[in-house]
N, C-alpha and C. Protein backbone atom coordinates (compact mmCIF):
# COMPACT_ATOMS: atom_id res chain seq x y z
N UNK A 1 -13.63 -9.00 -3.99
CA UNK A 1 -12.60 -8.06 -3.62
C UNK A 1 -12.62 -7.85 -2.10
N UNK A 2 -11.23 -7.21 -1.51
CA UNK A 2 -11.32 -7.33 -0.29
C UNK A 2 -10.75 -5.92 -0.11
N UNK A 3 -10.76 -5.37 0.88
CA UNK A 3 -10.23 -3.87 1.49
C UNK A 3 -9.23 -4.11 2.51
N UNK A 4 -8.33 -3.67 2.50
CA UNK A 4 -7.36 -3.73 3.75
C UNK A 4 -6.52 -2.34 3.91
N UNK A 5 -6.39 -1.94 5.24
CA UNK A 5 -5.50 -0.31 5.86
C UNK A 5 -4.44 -0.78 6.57
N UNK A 6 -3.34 -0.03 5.72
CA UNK A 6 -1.96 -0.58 6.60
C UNK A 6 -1.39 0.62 7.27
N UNK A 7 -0.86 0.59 8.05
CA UNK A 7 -0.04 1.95 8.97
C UNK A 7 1.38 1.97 8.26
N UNK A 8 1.52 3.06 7.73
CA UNK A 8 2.66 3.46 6.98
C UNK A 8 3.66 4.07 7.78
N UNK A 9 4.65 3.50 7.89
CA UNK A 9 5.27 4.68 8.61
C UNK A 9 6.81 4.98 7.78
N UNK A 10 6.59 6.58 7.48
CA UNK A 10 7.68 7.10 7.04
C UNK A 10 7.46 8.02 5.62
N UNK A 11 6.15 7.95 5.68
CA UNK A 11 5.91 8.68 4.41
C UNK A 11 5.68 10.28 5.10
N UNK A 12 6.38 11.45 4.19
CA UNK A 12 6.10 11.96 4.78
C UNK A 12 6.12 13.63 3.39
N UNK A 13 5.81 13.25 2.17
CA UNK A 13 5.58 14.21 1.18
C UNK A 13 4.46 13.51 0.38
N UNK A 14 4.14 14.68 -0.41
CA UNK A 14 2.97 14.46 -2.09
C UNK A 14 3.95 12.64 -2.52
N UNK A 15 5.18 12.93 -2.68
CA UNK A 15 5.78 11.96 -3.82
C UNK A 15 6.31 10.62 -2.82
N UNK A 16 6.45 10.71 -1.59
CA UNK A 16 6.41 9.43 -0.51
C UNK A 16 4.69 9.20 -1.06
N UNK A 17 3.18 9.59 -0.91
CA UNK A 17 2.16 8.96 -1.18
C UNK A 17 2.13 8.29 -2.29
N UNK A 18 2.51 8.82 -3.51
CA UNK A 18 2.26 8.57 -4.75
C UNK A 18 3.16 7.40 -5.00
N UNK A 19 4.20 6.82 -4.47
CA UNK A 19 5.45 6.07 -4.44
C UNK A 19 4.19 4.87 -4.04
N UNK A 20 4.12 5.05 -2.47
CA UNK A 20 3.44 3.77 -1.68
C UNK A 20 1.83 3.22 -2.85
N UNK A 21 1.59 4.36 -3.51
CA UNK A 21 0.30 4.31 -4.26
C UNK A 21 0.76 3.29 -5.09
N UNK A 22 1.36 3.57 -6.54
CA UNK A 22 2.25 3.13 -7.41
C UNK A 22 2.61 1.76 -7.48
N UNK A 23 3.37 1.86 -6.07
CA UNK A 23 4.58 -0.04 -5.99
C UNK A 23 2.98 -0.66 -5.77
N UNK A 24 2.18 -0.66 -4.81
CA UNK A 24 1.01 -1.06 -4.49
C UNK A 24 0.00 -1.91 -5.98
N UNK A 25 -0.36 -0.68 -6.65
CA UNK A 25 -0.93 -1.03 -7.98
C UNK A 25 -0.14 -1.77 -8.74
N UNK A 26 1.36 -2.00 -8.71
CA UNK A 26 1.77 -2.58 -9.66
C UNK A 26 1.86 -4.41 -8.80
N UNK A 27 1.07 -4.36 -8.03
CA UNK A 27 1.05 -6.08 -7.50
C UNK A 27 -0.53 -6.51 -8.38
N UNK A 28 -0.48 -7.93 -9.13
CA UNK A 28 -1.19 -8.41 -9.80
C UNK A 28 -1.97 -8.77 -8.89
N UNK A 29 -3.52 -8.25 -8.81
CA UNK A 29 -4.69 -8.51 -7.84
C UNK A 29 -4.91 -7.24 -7.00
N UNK A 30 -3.98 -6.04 -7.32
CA UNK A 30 -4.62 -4.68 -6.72
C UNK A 30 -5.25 -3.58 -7.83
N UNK A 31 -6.69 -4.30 -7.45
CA UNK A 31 -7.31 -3.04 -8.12
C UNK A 31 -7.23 -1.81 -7.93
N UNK A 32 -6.99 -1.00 -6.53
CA UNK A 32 -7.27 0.15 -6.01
C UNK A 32 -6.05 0.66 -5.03
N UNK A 33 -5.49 1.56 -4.89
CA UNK A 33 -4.58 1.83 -3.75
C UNK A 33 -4.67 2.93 -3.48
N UNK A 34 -4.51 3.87 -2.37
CA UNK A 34 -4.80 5.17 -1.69
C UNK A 34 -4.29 5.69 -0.33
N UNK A 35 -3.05 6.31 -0.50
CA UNK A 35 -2.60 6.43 0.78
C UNK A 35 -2.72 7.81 0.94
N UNK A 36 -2.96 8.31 2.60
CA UNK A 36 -2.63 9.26 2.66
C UNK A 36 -1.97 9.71 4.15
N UNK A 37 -1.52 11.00 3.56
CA UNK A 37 -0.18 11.32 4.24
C UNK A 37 -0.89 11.95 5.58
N UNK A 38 -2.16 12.20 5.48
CA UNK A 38 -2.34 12.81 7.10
C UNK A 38 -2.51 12.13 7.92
N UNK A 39 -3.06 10.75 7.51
CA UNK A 39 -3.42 9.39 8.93
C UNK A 39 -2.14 8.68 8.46
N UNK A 40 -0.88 8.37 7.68
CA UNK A 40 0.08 7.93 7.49
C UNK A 40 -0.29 6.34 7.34
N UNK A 41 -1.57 5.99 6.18
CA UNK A 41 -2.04 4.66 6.26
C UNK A 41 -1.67 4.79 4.55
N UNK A 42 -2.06 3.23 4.10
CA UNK A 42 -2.49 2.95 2.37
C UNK A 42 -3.64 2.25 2.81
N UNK A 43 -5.18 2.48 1.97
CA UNK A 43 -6.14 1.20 1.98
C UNK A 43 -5.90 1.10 0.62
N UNK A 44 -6.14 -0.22 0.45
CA UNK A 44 -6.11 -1.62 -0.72
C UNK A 44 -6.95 -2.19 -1.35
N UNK A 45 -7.81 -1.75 -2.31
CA UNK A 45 -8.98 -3.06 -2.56
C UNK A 45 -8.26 -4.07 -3.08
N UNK A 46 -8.29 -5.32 -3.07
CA UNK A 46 -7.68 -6.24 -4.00
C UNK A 46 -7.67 -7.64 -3.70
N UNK A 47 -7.77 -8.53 -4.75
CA UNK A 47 -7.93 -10.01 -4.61
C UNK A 47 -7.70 -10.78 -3.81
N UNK A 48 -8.43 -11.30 -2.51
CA UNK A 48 -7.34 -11.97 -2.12
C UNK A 48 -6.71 -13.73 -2.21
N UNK A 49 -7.49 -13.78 -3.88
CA UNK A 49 -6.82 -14.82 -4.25
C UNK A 49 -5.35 -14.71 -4.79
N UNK A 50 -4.97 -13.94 -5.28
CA UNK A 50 -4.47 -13.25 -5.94
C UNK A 50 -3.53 -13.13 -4.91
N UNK A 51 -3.55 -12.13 -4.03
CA UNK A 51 -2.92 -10.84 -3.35
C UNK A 51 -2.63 -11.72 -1.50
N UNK A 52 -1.71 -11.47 -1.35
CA UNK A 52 -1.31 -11.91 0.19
C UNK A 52 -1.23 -11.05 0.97
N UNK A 53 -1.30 -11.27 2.47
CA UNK A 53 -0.92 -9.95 3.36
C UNK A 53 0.64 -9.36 3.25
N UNK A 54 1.40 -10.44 3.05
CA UNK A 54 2.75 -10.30 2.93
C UNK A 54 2.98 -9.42 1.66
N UNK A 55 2.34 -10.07 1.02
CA UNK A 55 2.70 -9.54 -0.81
C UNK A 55 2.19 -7.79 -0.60
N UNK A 56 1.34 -7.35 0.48
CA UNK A 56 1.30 -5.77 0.29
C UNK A 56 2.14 -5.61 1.41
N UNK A 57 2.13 -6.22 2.35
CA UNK A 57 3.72 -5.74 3.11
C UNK A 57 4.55 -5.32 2.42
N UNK A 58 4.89 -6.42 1.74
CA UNK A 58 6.37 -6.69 0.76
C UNK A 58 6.37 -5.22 0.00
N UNK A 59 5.50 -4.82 -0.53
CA UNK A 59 4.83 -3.93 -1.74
C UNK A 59 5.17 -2.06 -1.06
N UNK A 60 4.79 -2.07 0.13
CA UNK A 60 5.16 -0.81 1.15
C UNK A 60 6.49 -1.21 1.32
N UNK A 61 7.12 -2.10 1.67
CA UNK A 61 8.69 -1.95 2.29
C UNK A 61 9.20 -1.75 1.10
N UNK A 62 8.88 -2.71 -0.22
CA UNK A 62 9.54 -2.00 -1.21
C UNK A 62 9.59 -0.52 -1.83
N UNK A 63 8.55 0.40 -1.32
CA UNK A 63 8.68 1.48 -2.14
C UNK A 63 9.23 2.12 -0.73
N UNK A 64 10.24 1.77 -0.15
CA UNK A 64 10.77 2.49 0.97
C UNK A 64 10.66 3.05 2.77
N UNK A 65 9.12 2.28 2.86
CA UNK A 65 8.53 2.38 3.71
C UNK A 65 8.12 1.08 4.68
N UNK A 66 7.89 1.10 5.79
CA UNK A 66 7.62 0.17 6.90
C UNK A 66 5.83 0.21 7.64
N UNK A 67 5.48 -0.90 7.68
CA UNK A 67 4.39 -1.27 8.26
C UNK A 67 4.29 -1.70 9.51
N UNK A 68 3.20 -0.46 10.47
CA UNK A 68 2.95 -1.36 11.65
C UNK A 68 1.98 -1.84 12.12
């Protein structure tokens, strides 16, 4: 397993975290997801056979949000 922290930007309630949490876990090879709203990051445990950098990019822009 691998760990990775992405800079979220745009989350900015309880239900923006739980969103970025959510789309995150539902990528095949994320065991773990955890964002929070006061450092405006998600960390990731997850495969990275499995799991791409793009594919959790992809995973934050889809639940509405941007990575920097």
């Amino acid at each position: 397993m691998a760990e990775k922290t992405l800079n979220v930007v745009g989350m900015h309630c309880p239900s923006c975290v739980m969103n970025v949490e959510l789309t995150m876990k539902d990528l095949d090879g994320v065991d773990e997801a955890k964002a929070s709203l006061d450092d405006n990051t998600v960390t990731v445990e997850y495969d990275p056979e499995k799991v791409t950098d793009d594919d959790l990019v992809g995973a934050v822009e889809e639940a509405g949000f941007k990575v920097e």
